[in-house]
Each structure stands twice: as structure tokens, then as C-alpha cells.
C-alpha atoms as a PDB file:
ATOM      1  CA  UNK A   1     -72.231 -60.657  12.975  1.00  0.00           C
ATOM      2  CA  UNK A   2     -70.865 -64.025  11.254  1.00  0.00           C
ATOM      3  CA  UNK A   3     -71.283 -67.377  11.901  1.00  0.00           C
ATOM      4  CA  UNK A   4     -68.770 -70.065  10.654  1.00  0.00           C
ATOM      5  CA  UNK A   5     -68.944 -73.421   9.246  1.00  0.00           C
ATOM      6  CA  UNK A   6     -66.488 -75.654   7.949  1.00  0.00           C
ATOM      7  CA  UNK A   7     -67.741 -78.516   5.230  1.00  0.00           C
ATOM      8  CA  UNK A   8     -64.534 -80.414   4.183  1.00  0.00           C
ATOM      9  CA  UNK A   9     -62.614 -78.339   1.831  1.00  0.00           C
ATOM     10  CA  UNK A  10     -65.308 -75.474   2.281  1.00  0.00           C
ATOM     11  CA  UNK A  11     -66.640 -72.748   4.196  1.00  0.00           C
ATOM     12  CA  UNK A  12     -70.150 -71.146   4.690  1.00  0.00           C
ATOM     13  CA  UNK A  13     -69.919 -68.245   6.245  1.00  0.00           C
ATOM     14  CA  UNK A  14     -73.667 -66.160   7.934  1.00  0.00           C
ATOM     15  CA  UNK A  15     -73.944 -62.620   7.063  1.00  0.00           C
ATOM     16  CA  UNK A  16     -77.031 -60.482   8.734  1.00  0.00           C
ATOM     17  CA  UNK A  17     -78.348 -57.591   6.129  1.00  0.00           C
ATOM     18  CA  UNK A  18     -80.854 -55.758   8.270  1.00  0.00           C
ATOM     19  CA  UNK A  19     -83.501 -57.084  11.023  1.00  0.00           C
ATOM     20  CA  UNK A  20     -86.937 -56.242  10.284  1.00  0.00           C
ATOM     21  CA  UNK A  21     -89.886 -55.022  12.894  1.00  0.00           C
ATOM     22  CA  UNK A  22     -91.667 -58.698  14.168  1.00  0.00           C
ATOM     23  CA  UNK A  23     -95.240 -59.510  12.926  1.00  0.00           C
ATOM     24  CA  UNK A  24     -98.279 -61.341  14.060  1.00  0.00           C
ATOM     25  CA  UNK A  25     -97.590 -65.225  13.786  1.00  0.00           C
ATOM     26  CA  UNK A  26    -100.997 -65.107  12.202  1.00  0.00           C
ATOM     27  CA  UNK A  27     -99.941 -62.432   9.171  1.00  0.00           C
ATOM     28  CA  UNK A  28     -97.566 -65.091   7.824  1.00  0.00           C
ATOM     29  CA  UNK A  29     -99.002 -68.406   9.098  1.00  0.00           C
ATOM     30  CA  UNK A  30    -102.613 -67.756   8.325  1.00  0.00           C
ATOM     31  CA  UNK A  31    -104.139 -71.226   8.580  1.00  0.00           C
ATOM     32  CA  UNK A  32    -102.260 -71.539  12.266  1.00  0.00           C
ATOM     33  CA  UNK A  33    -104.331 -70.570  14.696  1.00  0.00           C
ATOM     34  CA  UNK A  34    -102.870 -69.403  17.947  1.00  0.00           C
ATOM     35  CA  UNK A  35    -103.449 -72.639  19.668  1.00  0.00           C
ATOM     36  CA  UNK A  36    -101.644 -74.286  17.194  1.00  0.00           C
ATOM     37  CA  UNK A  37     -98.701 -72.208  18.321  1.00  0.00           C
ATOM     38  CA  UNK A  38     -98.958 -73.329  22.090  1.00  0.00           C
ATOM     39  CA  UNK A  39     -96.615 -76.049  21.832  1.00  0.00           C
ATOM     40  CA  UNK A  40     -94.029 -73.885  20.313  1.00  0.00           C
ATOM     41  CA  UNK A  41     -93.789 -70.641  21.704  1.00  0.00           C
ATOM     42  CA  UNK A  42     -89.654 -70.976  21.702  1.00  0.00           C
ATOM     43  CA  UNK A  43     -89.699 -70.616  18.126  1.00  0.00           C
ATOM     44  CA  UNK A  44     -91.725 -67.195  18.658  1.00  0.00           C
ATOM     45  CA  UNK A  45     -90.058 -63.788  20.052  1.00  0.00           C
ATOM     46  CA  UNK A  46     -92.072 -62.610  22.701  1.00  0.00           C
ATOM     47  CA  UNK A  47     -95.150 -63.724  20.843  1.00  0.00           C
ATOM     48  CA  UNK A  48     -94.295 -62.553  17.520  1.00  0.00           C
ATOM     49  CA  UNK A  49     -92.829 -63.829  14.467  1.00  0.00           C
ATOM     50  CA  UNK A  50     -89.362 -62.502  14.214  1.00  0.00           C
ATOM     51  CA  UNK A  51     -87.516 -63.218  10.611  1.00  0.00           C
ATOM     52  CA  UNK A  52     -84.166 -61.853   9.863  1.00  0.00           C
ATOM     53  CA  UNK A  53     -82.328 -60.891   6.365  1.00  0.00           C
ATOM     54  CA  UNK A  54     -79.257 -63.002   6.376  1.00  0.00           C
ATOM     55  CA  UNK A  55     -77.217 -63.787   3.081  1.00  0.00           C
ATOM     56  CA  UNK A  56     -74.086 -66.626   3.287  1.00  0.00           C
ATOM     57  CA  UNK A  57     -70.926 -66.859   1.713  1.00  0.00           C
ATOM     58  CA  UNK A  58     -69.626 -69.800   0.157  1.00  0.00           C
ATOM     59  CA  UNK A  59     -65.581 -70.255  -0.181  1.00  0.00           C
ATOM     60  CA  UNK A  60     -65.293 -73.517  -2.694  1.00  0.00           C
ATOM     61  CA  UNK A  61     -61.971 -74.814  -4.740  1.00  0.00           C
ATOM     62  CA  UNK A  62     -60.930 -71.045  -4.797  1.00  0.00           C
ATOM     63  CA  UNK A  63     -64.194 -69.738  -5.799  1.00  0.00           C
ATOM     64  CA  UNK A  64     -66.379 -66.848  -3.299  1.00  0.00           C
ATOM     65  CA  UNK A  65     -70.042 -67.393  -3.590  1.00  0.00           C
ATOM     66  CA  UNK A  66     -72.625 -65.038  -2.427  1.00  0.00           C
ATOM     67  CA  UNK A  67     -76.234 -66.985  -1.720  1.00  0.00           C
ATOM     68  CA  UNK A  68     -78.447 -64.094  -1.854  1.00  0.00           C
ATOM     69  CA  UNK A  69     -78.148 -60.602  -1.460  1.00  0.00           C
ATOM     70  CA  UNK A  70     -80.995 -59.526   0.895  1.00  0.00           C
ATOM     71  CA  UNK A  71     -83.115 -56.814   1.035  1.00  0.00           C
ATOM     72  CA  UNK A  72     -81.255 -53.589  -0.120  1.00  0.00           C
ATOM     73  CA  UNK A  73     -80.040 -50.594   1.125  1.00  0.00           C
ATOM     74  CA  UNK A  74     -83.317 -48.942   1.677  1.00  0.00           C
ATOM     75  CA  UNK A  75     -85.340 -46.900   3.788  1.00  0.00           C
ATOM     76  CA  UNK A  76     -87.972 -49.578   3.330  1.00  0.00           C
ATOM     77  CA  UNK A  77     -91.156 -48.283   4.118  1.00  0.00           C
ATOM     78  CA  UNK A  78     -92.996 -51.566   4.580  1.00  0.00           C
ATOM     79  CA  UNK A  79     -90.084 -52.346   7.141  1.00  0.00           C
ATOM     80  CA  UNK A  80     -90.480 -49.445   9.161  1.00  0.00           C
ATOM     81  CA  UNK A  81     -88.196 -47.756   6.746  1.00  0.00           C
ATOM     82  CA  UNK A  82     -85.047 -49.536   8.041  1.00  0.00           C
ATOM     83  CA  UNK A  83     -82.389 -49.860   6.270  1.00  0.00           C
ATOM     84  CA  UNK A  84     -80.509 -53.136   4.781  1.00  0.00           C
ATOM     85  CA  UNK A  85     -76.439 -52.871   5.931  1.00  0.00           C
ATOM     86  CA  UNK A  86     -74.959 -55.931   3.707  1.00  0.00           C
ATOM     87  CA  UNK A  87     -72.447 -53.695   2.202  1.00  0.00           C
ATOM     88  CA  UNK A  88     -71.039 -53.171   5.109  1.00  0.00           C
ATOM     89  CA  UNK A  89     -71.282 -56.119   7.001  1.00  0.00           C
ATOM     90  CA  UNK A  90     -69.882 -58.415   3.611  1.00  0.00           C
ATOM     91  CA  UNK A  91     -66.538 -56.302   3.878  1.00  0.00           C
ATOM     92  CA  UNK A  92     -65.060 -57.648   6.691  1.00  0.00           C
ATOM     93  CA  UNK A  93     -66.037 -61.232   5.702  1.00  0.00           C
ATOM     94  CA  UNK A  94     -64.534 -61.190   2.152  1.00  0.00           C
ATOM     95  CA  UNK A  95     -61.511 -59.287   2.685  1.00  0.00           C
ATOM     96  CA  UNK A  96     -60.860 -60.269   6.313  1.00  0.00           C
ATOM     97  CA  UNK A  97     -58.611 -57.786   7.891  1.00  0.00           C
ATOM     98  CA  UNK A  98     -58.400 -55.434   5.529  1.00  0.00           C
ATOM     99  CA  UNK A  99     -56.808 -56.820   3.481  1.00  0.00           C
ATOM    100  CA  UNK A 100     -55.992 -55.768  -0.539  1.00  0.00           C
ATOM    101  CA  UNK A 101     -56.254 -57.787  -3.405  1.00  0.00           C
ATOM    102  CA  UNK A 102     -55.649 -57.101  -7.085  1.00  0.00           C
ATOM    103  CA  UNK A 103     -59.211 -57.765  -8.132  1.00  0.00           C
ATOM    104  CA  UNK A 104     -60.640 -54.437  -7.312  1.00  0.00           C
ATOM    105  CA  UNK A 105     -61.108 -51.813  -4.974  1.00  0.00           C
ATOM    106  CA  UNK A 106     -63.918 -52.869  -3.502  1.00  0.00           C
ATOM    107  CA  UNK A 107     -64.747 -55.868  -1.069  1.00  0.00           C
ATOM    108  CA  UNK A 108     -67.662 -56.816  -3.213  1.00  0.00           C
ATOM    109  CA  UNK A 109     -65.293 -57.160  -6.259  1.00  0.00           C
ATOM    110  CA  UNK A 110     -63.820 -60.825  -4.632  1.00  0.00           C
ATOM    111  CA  UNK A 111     -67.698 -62.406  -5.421  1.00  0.00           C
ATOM    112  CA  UNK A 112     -67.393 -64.601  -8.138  1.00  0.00           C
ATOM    113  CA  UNK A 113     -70.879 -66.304  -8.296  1.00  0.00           C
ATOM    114  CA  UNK A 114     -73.923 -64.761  -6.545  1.00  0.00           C
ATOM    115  CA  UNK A 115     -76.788 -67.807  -6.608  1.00  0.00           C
ATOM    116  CA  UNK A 116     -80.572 -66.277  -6.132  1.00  0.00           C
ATOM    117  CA  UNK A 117     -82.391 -69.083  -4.204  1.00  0.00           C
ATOM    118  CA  UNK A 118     -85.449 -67.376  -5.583  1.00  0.00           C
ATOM    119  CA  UNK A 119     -86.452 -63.661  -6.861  1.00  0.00           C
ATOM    120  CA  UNK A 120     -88.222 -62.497  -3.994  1.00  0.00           C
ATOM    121  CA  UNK A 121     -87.403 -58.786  -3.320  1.00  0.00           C
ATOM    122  CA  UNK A 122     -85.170 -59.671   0.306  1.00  0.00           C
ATOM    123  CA  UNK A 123     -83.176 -61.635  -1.881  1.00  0.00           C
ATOM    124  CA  UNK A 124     -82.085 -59.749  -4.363  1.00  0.00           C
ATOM    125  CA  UNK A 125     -82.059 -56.286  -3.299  1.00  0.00           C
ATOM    126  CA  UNK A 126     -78.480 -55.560  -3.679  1.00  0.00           C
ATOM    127  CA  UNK A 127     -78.062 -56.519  -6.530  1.00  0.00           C
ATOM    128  CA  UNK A 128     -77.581 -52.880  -8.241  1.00  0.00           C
ATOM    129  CA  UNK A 129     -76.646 -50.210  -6.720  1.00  0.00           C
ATOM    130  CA  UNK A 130     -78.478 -46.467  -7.925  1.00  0.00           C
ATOM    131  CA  UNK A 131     -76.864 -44.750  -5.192  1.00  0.00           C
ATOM    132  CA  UNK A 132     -75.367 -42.613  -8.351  1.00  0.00           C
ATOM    133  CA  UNK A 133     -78.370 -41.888  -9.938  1.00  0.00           C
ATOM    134  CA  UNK A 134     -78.282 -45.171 -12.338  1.00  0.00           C
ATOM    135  CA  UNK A 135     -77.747 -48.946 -12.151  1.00  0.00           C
ATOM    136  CA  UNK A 136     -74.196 -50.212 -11.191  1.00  0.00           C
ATOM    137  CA  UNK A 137     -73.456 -53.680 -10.610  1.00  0.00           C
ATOM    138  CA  UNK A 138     -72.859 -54.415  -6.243  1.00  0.00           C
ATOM    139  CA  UNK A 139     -70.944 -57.674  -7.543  1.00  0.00           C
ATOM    140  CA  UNK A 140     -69.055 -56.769 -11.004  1.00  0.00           C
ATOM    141  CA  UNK A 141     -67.628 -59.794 -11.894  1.00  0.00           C
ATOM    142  CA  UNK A 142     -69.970 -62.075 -10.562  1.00  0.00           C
ATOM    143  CA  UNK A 143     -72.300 -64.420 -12.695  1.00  0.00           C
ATOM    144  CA  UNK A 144     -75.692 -64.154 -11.287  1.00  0.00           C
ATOM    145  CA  UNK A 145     -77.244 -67.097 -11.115  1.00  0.00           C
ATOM    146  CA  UNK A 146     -81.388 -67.505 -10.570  1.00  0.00           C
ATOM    147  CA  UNK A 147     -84.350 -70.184 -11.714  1.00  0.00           C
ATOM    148  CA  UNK A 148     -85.695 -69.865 -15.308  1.00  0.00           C
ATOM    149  CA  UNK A 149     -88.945 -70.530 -13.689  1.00  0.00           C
ATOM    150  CA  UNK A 150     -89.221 -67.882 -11.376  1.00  0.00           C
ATOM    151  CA  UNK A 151     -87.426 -65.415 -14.385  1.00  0.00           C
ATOM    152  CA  UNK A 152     -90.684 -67.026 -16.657  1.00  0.00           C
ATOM    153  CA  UNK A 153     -93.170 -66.411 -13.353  1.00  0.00           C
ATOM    154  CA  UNK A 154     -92.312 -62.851 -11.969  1.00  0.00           C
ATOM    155  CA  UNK A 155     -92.122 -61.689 -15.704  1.00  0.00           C
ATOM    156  CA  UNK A 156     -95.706 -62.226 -15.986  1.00  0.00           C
ATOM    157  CA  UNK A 157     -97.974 -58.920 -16.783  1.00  0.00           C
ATOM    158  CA  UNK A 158    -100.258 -59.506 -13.687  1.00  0.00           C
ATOM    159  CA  UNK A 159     -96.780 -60.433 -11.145  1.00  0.00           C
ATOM    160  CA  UNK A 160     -94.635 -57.864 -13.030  1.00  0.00           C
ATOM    161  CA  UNK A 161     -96.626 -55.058 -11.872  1.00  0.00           C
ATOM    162  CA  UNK A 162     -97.204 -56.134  -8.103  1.00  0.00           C
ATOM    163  CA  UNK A 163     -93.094 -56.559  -8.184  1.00  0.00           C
ATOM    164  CA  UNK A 164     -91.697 -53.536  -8.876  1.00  0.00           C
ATOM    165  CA  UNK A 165     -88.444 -54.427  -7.805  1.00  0.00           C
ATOM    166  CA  UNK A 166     -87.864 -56.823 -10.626  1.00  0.00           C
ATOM    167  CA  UNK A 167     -87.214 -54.158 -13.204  1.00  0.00           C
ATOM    168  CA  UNK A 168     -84.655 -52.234 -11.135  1.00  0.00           C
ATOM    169  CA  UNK A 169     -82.748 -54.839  -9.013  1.00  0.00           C
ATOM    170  CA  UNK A 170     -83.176 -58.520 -12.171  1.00  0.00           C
ATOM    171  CA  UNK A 171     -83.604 -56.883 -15.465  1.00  0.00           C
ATOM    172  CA  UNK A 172     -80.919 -54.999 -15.484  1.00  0.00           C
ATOM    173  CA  UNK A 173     -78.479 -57.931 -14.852  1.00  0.00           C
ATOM    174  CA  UNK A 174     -79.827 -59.312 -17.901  1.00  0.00           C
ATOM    175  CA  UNK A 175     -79.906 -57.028 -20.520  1.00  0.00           C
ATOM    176  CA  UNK A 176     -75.787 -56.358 -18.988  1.00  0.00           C
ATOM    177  CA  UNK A 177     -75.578 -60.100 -20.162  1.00  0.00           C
ATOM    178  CA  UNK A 178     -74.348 -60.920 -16.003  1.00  0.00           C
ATOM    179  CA  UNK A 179     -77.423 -62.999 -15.204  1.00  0.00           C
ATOM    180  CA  UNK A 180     -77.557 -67.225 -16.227  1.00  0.00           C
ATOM    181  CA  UNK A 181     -80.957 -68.548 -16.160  1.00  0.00           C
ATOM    182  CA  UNK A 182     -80.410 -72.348 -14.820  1.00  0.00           C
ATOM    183  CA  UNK A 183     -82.904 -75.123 -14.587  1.00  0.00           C
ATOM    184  CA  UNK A 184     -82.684 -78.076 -12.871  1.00  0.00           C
ATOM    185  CA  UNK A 185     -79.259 -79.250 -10.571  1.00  0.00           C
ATOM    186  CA  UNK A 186     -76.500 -76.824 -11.685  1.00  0.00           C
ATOM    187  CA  UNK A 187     -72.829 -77.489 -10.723  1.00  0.00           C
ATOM    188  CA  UNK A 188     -71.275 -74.399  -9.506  1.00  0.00           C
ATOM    189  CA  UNK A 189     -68.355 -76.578  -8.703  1.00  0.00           C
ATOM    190  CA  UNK A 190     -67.262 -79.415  -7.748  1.00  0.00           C
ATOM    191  CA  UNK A 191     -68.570 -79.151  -4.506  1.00  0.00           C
ATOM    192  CA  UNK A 192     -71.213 -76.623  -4.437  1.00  0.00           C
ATOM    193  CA  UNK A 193     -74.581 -77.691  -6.823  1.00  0.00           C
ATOM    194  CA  UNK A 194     -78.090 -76.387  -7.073  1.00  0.00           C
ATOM    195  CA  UNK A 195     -81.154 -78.386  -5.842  1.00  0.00           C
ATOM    196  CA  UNK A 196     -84.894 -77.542  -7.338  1.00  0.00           C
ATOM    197  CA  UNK A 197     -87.392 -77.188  -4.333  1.00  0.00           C
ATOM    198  CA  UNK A 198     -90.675 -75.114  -5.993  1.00  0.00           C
ATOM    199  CA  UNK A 199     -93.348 -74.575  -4.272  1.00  0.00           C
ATOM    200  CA  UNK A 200     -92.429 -70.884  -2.491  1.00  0.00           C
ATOM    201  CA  UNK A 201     -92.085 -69.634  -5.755  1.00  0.00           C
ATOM    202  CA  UNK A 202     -92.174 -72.099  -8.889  1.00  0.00           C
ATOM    203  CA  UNK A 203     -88.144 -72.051  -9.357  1.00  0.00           C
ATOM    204  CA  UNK A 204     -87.037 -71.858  -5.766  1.00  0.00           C
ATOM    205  CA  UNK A 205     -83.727 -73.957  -5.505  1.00  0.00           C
ATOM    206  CA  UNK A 206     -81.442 -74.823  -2.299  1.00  0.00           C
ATOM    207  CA  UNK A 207     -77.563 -75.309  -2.520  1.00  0.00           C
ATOM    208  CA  UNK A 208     -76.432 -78.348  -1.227  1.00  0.00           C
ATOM    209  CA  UNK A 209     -72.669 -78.313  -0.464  1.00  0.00           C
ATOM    210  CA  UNK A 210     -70.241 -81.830  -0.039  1.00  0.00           C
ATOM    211  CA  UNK A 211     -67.207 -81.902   0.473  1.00  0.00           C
ATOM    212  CA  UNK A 212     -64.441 -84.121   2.070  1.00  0.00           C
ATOM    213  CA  UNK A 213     -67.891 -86.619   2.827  1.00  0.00           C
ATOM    214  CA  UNK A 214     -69.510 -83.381   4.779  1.00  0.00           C
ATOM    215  CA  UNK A 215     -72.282 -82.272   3.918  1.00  0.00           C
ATOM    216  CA  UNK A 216     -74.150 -78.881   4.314  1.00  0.00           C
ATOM    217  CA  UNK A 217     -77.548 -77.016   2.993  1.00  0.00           C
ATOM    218  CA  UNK A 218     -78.590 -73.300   2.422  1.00  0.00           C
ATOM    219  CA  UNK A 219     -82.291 -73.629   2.439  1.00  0.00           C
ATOM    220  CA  UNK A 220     -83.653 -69.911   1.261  1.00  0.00           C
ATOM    221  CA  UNK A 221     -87.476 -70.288   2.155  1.00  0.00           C
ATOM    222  CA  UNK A 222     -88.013 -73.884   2.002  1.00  0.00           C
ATOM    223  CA  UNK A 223     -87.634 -72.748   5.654  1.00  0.00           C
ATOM    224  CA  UNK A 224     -88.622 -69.161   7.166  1.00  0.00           C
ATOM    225  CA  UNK A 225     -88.996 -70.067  10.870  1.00  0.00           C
ATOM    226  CA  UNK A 226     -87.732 -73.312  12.936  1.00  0.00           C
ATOM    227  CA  UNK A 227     -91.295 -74.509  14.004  1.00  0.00           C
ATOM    228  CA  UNK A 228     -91.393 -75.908  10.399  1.00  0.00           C
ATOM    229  CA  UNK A 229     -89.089 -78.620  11.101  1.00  0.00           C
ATOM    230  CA  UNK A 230     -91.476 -79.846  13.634  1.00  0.00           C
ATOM    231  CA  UNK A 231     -94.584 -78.824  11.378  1.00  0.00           C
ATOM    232  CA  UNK A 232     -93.529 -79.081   7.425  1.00  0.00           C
ATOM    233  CA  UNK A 233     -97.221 -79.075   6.446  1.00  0.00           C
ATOM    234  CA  UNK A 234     -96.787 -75.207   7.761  1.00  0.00           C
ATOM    235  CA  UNK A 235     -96.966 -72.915   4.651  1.00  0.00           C
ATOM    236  CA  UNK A 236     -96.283 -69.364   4.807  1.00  0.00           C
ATOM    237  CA  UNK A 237     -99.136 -66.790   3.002  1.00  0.00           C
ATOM    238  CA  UNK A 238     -96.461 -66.031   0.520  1.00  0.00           C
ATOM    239  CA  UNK A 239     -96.190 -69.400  -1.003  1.00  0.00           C
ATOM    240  CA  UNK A 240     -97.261 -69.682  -4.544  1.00  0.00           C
ATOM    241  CA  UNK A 241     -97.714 -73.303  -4.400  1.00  0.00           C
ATOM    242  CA  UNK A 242     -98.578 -74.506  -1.267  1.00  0.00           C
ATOM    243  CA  UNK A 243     -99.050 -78.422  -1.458  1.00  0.00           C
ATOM    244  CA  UNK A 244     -95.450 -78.638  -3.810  1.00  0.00           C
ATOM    245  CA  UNK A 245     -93.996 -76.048  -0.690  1.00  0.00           C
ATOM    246  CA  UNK A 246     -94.766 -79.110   1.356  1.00  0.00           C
ATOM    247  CA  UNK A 247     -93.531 -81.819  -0.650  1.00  0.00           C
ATOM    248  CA  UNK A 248     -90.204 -79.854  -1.018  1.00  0.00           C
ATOM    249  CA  UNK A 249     -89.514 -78.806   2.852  1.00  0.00           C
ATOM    250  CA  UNK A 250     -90.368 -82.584   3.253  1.00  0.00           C
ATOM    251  CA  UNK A 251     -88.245 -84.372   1.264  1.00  0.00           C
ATOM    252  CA  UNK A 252     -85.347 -82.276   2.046  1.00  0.00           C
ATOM    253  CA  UNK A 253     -85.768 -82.642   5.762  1.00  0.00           C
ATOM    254  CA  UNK A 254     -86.202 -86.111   5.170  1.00  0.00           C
ATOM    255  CA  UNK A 255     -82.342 -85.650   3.010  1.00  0.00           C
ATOM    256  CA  UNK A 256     -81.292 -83.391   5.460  1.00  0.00           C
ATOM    257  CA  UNK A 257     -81.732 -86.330   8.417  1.00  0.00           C
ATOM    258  CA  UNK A 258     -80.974 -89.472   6.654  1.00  0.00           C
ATOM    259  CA  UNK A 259     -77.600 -88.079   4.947  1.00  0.00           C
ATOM    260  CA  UNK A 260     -76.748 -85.621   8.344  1.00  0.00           C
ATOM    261  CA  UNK A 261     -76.231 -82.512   6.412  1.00  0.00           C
ATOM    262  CA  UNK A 262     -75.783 -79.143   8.272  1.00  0.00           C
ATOM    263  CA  UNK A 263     -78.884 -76.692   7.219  1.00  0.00           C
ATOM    264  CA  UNK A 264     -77.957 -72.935   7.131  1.00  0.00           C
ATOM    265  CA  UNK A 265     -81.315 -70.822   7.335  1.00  0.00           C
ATOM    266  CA  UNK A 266     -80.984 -67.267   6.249  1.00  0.00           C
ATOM    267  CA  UNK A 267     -84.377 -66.556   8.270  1.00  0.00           C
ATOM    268  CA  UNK A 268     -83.474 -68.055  11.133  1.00  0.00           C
ATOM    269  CA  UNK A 269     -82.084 -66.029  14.346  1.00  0.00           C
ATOM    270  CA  UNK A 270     -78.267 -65.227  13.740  1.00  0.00           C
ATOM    271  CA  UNK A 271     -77.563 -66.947  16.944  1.00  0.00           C
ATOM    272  CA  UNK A 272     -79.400 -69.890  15.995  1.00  0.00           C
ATOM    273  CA  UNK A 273     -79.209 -69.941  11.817  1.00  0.00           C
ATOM    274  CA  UNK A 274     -76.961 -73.383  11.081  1.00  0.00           C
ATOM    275  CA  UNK A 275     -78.062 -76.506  13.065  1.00  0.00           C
ATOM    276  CA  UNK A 276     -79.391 -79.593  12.324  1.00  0.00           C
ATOM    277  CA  UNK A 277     -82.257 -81.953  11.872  1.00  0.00           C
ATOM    278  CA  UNK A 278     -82.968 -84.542  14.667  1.00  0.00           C
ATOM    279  CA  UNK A 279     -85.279 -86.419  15.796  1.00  0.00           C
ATOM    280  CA  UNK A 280     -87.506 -87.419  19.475  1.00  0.00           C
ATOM    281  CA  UNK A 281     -89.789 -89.257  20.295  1.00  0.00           C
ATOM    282  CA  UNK A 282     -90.990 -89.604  16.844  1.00  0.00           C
ATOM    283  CA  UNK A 283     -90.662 -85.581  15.581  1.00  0.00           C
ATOM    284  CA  UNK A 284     -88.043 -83.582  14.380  1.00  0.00           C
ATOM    285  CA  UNK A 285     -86.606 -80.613  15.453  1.00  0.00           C
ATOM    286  CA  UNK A 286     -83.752 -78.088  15.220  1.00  0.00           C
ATOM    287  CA  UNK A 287     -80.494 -78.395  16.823  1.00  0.00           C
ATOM    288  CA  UNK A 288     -78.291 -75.397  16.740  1.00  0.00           C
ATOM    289  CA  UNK A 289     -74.585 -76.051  16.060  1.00  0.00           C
END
């Protein structure tokens, strides 16, 4: 399940790792109170808060990007041991047809950059592959790009040890010298740059893409369900920083409007996942494209 869009000279391109079970609105949201919800019961699933794993690939002056890597292969028993299916849903978007190529055997060989939004564990969770009994690179000649800031944060003792996944699917990209730390905006070409938006975790970053005067925006969890757009003072429980979580989904909606850039949300439903910000009657809200 893919979902196309063209930005000048580039592509973004939707790719769905795994769907997990819906949750109370109030497990995520936990200063909303149901009322609060009334208005905006489109932007629920039958009452429930339904996100979705979704990853995107970038195609840029020659260069295949991979903006996340979801959740992993799994069983995962906090999400009712499903399992993550990336693998096989990246193969028919990167080598398209079937087709060969002489960088390696596998479809996962064509990524050339894999950007980590943030280090949250459905973000990252393909990154190595232990299906062999140790740790194998999913992307082999990718660099692996991800925030200083949330390297400096999840390393610490207390964080460290209620992340597990850190040590088996970040560490090992960076003692295999495959992993760049990057602060601040980071050109990944000449289209395709990084954009600092802490507040979900202290180094959470967007990628803004422009090309050809278009203009487009992978978000990561500066957005986790549309009714933010409407409601950007809306922080999820898993926010580290909940006032600069604000200030960031704010000013980039405010970007997002005034420059008319196309927002793909990985959290979003697949159907619905790249729209854009407009406004009615005073509010804002999201238009799918």
C-alpha cells in the first residue's frame, strides 16, 4: 500500500509497516477529556485512536532516502504481538517490478540515506536485522542519520534502561561507524534538508523537501493524529517536552500554510497520510491530497 507524491524533481513515496490494535483517545491524549473530542469524532475510528506505522521514501538528484524504518519485524507483545511487514512492503517500492540492479541482491541494498526523525522504538526498528542470530545491517550502505540530542537523551542511565531497544536496533550502527549524529538543519541534498522541531523528544527533526518551487514535509510526531491541526496545543503522553512540542507543531503549521507545502504524516491513515493545511472560518484543518 503506497501513496505517491511528486515535489518538482522529487518523489515521496508512503510505505505502511504494520497497523497496530486502536487505543483509548484518553491513553494518548490524557489532558483531553472526551468532550473535548465531540467536535472531532472524524479524526477517531469508531471511537478509538487508531495510529499506523508508515515509513516514506524519498527519490532526490539520484539519491533513495528512507525516513524511518518503523517498528520491526516483531511479534510485539505490547501490539498484540503483531508483526511489522516493511521488508516486504519496501521491495516493490525500491525496485519496482522486479527489477535487478548491480548494487546488491537485496531491495534494501538501493537505500542510500535512512534519516531517523527521532529514536523512538516505531522508528527505528528495522534497523538491524538478528533474524541470524546477530546484528546485520537492513540498509548496508546507507548512512544513518539521527539527532545528537536524542543520541545524548536516550543514552541516559535512567532512559537507557526503560529503552531497551536502543542497544540492539542504535548502538550497533554506531560502533559499525554507519550512524552520523547531526545537529541543527542538515543538507542531505540539494533538495532534501533537516528541520529541528524538539519537544516529542529533545532532537526530533522534520524533512522539508523543495524542489522545482514545490514544496513538501515529512512530519514524524510533530503530528500523530489529524485533530492536531485543528488543536496544536494537543500533546500526546509521550512527549518529553510538552510546551516546546507546541511551539514546534505551531510554527510549522504556521510554515506549512503560509509557504503551501504538502505534509506527509507517517501516523496518519494510509488513505489519508499526505494532505495539506487549510484554513475556515478562522481554524485549520487537514485536506487530503
Amino acid at each position: 500500500m503506497a501513496n505517491r507524491l511528486t515535489v518538482g524533481n522529487a518523489e515521496v513515496i508512503a510505505v505502511l509497516d504494520m497497523v497496530p490494535p486502536p487505543r483509548n483517545p484518553k491513553l494518548m491524549f490524557q489532558d483531553i477529556s472526551p468532550g473535548d473530542w465531540a467536535p472531532y469524532q472524524d479524526a477517531l475510528e469508531q471511537g478509538q485512536l487508531q495510529l499506523y506505522y508508515g515509513v516514506w521514501v524519498v527519490r532526490s538528484q539520484g539519491r533513495t532516502i528512507l525516513v524511518d524504518t518503523g517498528i520491526g519485524p516483531g511479534p510485539h507483545p505490547s501490539r498484540g504481538n503483531l508483526t511489522g511487514n516493511l521488508y516486504q512492503e519496501l521491495g516493490p517500492v525500491l525496485r519496482p517490478g522486479g527489477r535487478t540492479s548491480t548494487v546488491g541482491d537485496s531491495p534494501t541494498d538501493e537505500v542510500d540515506v535512512v534519516i531517523h526523525t527521532h529514536l523512538h522504538f516505531d522508528h527505528v526498528g528495522w534497523n538491524l536485522d538478528y533474524s541470524g542470530g546477530s546484528a546485520v545491517p537492513t540498509f548496508p550502505r546507507a548512512r544513518h542519520l539521527a539527532p545528537r540530542l536524542d543520541w545524548e537523551y536516550f543514552n541516559r542511565p535512567q532512559v537507557l534502561a526503560a529503552s531497551p531497544y536502543i542497544e540492539s536496533q542504535v548502538k550497533p550502527l554506531v560502533d559499525l561507524g554507519m550512524m552520523d549524529l547531526i545537529e541543527g538543519a542538515h543538507r542531505v541534498t540539494d533538495e532534501v534538508v533537516t528541520l529541528p522541531t524538539p519537544g516529542h523528544t529533545p532532537g526530533h527533526q522534520v524533512v522539508l523537501i523543495n524542489s522545482q518551487g514545490q514544496k513538501a514535509m515529512i512530519v514524524g510526531d510533530v503530528l500523530h493524529n489529524k485533530v492536531q491541526v485543528s488543536e496544536p496545543g494537543w500533546t500526546a503522553g509521550v512527549d518529553v517536552d510538552k510546551d516546546a512540542s507546541r511551539r514546534s507543531r505551531r510554527d510549522l503549521l504556521d510554515r506549512a500554510e503560509s509557504e503551501d507545502y504538502a505534509v506527509a504524516a507517517g501516523h496518519f491513515h494510509p488513505m489519508g497520510n499526505i494532505g495539506k493545511i487549510v484554513r475556515l472560518e478562522g481554524r485549520r484543518y487537514w485536506q487530503v491530497l
